[in-house]
Protein backbone atom coordinates (compact mmCIF):
# COMPACT_ATOMS: atom_id res chain seq x y z
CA UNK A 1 0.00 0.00 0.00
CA UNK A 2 0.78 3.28 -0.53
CA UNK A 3 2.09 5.81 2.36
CA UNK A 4 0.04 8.75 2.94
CA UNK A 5 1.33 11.61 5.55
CA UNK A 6 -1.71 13.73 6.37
CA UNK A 7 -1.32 16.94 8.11
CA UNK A 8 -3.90 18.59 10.11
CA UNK A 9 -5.55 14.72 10.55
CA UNK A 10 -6.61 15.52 14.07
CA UNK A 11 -8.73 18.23 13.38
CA UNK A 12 -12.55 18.62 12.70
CA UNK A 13 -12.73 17.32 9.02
CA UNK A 14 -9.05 16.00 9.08
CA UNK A 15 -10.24 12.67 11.15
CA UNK A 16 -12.62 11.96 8.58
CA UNK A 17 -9.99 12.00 5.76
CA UNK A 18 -7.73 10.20 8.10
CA UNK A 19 -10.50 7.41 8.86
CA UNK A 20 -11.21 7.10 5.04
CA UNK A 21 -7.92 7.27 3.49
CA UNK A 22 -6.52 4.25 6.06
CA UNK A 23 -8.91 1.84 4.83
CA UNK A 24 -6.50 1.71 1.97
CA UNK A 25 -3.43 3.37 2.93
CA UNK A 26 -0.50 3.70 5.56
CA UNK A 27 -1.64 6.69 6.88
CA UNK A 28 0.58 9.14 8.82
CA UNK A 29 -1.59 11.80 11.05
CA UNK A 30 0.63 14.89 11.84
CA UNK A 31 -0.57 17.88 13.52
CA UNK A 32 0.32 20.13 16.41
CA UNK A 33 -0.10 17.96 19.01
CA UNK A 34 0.20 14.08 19.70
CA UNK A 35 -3.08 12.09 20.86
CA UNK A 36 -0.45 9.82 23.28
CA UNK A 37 2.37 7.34 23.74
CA UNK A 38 -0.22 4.93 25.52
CA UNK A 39 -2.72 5.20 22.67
CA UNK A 40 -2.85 2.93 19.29
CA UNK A 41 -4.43 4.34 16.03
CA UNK A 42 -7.03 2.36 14.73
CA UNK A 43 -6.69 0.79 10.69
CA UNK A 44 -2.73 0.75 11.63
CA UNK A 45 -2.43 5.00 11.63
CA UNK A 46 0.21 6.39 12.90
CA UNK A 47 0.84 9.86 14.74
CA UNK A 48 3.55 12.53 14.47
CA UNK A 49 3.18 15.85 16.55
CA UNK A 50 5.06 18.73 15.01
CA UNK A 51 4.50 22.68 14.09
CA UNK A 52 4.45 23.00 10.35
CA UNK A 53 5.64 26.86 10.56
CA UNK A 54 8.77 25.05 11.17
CA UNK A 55 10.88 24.29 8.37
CA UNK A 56 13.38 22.14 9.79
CA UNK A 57 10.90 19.77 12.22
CA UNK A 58 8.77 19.57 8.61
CA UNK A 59 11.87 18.54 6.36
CA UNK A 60 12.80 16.12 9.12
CA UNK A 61 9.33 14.19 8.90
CA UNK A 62 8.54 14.47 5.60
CA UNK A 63 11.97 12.89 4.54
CA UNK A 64 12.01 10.33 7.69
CA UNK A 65 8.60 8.75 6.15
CA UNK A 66 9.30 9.48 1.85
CA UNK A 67 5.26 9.64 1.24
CA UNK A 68 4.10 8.44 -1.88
CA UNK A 69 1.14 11.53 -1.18
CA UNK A 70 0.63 14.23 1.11
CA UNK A 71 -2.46 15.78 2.20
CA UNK A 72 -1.75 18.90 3.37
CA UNK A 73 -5.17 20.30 5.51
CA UNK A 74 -3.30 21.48 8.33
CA UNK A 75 -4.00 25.27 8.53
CA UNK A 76 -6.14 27.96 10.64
CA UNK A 77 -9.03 27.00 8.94
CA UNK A 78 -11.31 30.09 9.26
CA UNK A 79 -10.91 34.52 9.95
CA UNK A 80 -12.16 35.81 12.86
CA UNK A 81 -10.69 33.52 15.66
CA UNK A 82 -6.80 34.84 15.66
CA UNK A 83 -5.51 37.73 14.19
CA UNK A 84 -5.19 38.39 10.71
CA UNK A 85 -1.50 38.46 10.17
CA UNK A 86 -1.14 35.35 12.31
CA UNK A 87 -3.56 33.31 10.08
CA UNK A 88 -2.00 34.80 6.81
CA UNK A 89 1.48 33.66 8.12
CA UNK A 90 0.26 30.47 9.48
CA UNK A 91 -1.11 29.17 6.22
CA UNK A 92 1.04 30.83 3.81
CA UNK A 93 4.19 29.36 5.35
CA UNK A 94 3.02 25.72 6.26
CA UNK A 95 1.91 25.28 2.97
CA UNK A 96 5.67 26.70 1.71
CA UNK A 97 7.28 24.24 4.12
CA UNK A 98 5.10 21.11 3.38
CA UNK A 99 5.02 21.63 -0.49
CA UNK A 100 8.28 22.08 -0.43
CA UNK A 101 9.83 19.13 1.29
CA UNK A 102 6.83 16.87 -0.54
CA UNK A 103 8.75 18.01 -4.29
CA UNK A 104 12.05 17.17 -2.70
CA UNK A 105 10.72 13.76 -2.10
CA UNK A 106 9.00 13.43 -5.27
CA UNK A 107 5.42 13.46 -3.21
CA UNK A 108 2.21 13.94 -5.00
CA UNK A 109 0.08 16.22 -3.25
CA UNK A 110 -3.85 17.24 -2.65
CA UNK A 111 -4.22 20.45 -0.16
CA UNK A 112 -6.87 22.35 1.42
CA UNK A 113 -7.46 25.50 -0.38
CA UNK A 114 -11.34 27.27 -0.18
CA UNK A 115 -13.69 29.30 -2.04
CA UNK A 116 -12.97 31.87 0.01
CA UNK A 117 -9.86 32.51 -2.17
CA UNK A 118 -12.33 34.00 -4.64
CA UNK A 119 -12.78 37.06 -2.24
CA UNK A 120 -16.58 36.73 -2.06
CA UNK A 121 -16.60 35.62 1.62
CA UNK A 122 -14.69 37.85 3.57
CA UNK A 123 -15.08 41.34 1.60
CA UNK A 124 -16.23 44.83 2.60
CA UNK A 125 -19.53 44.51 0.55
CA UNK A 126 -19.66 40.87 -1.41
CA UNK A 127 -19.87 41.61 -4.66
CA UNK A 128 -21.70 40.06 -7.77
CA UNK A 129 -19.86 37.54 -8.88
CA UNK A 130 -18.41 38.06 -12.75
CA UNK A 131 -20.74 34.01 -13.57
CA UNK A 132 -23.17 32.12 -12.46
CA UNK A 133 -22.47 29.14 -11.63
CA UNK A 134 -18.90 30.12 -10.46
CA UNK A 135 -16.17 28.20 -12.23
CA UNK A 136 -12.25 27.37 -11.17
CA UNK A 137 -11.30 29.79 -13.95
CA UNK A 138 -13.31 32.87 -11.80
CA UNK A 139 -11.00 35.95 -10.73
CA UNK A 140 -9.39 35.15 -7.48
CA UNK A 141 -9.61 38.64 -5.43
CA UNK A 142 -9.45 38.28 -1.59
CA UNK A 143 -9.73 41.03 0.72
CA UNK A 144 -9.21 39.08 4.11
CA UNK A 145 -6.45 36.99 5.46
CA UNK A 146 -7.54 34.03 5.10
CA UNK A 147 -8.74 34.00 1.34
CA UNK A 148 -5.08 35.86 0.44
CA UNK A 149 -3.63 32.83 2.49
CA UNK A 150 -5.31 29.93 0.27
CA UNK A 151 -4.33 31.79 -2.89
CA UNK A 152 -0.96 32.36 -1.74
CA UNK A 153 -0.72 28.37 -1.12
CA UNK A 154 -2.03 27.74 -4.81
CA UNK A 155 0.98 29.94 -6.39
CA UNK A 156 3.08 28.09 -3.90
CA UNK A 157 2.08 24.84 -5.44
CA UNK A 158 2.65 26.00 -8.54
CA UNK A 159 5.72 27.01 -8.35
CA UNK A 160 6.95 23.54 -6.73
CA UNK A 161 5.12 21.59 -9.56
CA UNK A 162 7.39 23.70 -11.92
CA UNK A 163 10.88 23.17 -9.95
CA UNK A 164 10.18 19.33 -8.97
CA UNK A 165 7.38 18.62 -11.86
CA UNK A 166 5.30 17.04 -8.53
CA UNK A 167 1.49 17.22 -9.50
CA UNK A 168 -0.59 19.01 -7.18
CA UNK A 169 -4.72 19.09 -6.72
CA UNK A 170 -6.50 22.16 -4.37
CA UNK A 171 -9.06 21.41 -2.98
CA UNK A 172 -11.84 24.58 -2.74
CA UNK A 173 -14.78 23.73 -0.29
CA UNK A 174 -16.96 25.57 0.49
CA UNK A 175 -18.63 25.45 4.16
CA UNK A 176 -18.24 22.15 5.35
CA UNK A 177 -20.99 20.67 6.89
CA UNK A 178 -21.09 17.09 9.05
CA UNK A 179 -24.29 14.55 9.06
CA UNK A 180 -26.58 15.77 11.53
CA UNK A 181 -24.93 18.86 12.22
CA UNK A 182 -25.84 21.23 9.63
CA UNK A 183 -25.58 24.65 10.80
CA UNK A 184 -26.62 26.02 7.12
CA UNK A 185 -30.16 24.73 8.02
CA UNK A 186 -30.57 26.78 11.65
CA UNK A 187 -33.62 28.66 11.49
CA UNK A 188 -31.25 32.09 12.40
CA UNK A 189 -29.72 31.15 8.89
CA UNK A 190 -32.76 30.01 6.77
CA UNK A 191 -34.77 33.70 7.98
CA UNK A 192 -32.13 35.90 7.22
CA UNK A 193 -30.38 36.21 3.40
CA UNK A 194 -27.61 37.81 4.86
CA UNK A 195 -26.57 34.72 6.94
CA UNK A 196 -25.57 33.14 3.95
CA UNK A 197 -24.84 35.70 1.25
CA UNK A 198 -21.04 35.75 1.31
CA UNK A 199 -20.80 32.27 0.24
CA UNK A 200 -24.60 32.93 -2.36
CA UNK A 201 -25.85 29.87 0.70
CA UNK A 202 -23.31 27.30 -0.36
CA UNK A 203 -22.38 24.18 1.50
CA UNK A 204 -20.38 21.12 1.02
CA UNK A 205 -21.22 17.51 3.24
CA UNK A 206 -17.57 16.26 4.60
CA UNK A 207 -18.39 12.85 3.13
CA UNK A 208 -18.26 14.92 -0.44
CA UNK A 209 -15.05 16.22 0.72
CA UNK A 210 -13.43 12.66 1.69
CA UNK A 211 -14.63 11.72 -1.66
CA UNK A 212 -13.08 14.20 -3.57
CA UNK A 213 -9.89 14.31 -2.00
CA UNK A 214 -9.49 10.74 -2.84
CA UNK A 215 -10.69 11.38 -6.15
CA UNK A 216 -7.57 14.13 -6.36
CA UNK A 217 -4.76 11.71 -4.92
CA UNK A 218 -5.76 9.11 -7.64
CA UNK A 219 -5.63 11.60 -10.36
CA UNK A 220 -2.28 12.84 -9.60
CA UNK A 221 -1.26 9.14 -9.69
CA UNK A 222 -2.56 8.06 -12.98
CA UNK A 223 -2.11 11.11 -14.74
CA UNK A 224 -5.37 12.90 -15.14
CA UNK A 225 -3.55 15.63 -13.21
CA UNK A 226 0.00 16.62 -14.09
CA UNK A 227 0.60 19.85 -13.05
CA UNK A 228 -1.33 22.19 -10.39
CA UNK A 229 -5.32 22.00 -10.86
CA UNK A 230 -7.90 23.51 -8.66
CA UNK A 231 -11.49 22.14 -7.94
CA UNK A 232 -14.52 23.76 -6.64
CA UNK A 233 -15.61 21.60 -3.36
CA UNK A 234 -19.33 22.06 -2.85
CA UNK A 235 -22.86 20.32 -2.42
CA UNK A 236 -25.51 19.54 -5.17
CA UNK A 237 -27.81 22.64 -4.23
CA UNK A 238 -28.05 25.77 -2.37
CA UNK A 239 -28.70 25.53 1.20
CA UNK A 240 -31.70 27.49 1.00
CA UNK A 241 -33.42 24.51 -1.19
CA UNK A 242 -34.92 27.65 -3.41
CA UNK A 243 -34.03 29.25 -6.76
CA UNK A 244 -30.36 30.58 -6.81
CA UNK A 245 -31.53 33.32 -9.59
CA UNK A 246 -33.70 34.31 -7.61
CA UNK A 247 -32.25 34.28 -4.14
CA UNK A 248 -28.71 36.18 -5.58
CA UNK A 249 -31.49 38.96 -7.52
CA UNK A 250 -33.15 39.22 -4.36
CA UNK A 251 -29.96 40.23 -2.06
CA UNK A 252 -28.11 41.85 -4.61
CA UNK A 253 -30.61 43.48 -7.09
CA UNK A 254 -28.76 41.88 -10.01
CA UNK A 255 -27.59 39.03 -11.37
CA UNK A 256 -24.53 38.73 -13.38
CA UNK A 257 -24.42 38.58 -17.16
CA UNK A 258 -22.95 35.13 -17.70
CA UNK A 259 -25.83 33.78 -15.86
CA UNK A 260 -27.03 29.79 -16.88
CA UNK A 261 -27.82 28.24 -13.14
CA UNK A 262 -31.09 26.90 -12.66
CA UNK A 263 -33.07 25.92 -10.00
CA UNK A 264 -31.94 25.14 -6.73
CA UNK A 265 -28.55 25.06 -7.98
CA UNK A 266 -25.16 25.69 -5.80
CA UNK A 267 -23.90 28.86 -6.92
CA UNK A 268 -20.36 26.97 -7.89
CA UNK A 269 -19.60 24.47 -10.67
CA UNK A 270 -18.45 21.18 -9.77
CA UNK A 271 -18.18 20.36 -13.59
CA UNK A 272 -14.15 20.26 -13.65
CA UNK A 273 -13.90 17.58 -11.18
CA UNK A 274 -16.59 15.80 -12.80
CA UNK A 275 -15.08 16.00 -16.19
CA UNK A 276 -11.58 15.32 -14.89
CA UNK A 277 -11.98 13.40 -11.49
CA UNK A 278 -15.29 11.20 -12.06
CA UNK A 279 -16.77 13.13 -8.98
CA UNK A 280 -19.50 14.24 -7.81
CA UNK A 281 -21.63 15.30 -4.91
CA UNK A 282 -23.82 13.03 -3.34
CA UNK A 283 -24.64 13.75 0.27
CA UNK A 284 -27.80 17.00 0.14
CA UNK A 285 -28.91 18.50 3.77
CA UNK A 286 -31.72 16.89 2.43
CA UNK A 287 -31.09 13.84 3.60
CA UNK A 288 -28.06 14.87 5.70
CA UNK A 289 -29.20 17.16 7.72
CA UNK A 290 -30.78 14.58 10.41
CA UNK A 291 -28.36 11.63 9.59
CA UNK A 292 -27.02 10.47 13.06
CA UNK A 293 -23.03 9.37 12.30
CA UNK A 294 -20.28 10.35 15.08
CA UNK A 295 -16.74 11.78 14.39
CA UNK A 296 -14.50 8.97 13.42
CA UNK A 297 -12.72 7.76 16.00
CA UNK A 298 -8.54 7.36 15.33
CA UNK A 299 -7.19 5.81 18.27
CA UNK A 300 -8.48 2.93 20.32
């Protein structure tokens, strides 16, 4: 089997890639801190505890191991809850530092990037966007942190697939929602447009996610992706359940000119990684949104 090093495993929709990917793969869970000596990973996983800011303690792992695959999801994954620099700087350079020593080992790599590098979430006033639906070839324009960090990590993968010809996939999700827990369906969200307008009410099931990012680490292995690609991460409809025309008209009092989404339609296309990946969405908040299923447990 292949060796997988995942970073950022222990976090809130790191476990579940974690869980998946080790029904098939030696999985490697690194992330800030260690679950414990005394404890055993479950499916054979196995735990490293480092910082990924640092350059040297990253090297050191990443060459220790020689992945076939990184996933690199290891990040602040949302503004608001540490200051702005700090997140930037987090991101940006963990990315730099895990991309980096994955080329120098010849490691394919999928990583975590977001729709929030398109700048729609996170500005002054969210504007119109230039298409509807909202494809991977969209204007990236961020005006917060956090969006400027995931865009910074896409040129940074870029740039290694051009020194160490590594393929990379980046993965854009949107809000990530788990089964049973779907905060896009609150009633404070579903009464008031606003809630949901930075994102136009998109959402994306974690189960989609998992499925995508394996998707990604098989196409970088049999050559459907050879360079750097980026693929929009989201659900099969709007969270709302009601027209997307009509809900973006509505808020904004326009719609844009390259307009073709019908329906109850998520605002972004998921046609690239259909086209190139085989994937789609499956999981709605239809059906989702009372489904009973626990965190994955990693250690036992």
């Amino acid at each position: 089997m292949e060796t997988v090093l995942v970073t950022g495993g222990l976090g809130k929709s790191g476990r579940w890639l974690v869980d998946s990917l080790a029904e098939s793969h030696d999985v490697v869970c690194a992330d800030f801190s260690h679950p414990g000596f005394d404890t055993q990973g479950t499916k054979g996983i196995e735990f490293r505890a480092l910082d990924l800011t640092e350059r040297g303690a990253v090297f050191d792992l990443v060459t220790d191991i020689a992945p076939d695959a990184v996933v690199h999801w290891g990040a602040i994954p949302v503004a608001g809850r540490h200051p702005g620099g700090d997140v930037f700087e987090n991101n940006t350079l963990a990315a730099y530092n895990v991309l980096a020593a994955a080329g120098r080992v010849g490691a394919r790599v999928v990583q975590a990037s977001s729709d929030g590098a398109y700048g729609f979430y996170g500005a002054a006033e969210t504007p119109v966007p230039d298409e509807l639906p909202i494809t991977e070839e969209h204007a990236l324009r961020p005006e917060d942190d956090y969006g400027l960090s995931k865009v910074a990590a896409e040129e940074i993968a870029k740039s290694f697939v051009r020194r160490d010809g590594v393929p990379v996939a980046s993965i854009r999700p949107s809000w990530i929602q788990y089964p049973g827990e779907y905060p896009c369906r609150d009633d404070g969200y579903l009464s008031d447009l606003a809630a949901g307008a930075g994102n136009y009410w998109s959402y994306v099931d974690i189960r989609d996610v998992v499925g995508l990012v394996e998707a990604a680490l098989e196409g970088t292995k049999d050559g459907r992706i050879e360079d750097h690609e980026a693929f929009n991460c989201v659900g099969p409809d709007n969270a709302l359940g009601k027209p997307l025309a009509d809900l973006v008209e509505e808020f904004y009092g326009s719609l844009p000119a390259d307009c073709s989404v019908e329906g109850d339609a998520s605002a972004y296309s998921v046609a690239k990684a259909e086209d190139v990946l085989g994937w789609t969405p499956e999981h709605s908040w239809r059906e989702s949104v009372d489904e009973a299923a626990a965190d994955p447990e990693l250690t036992g």
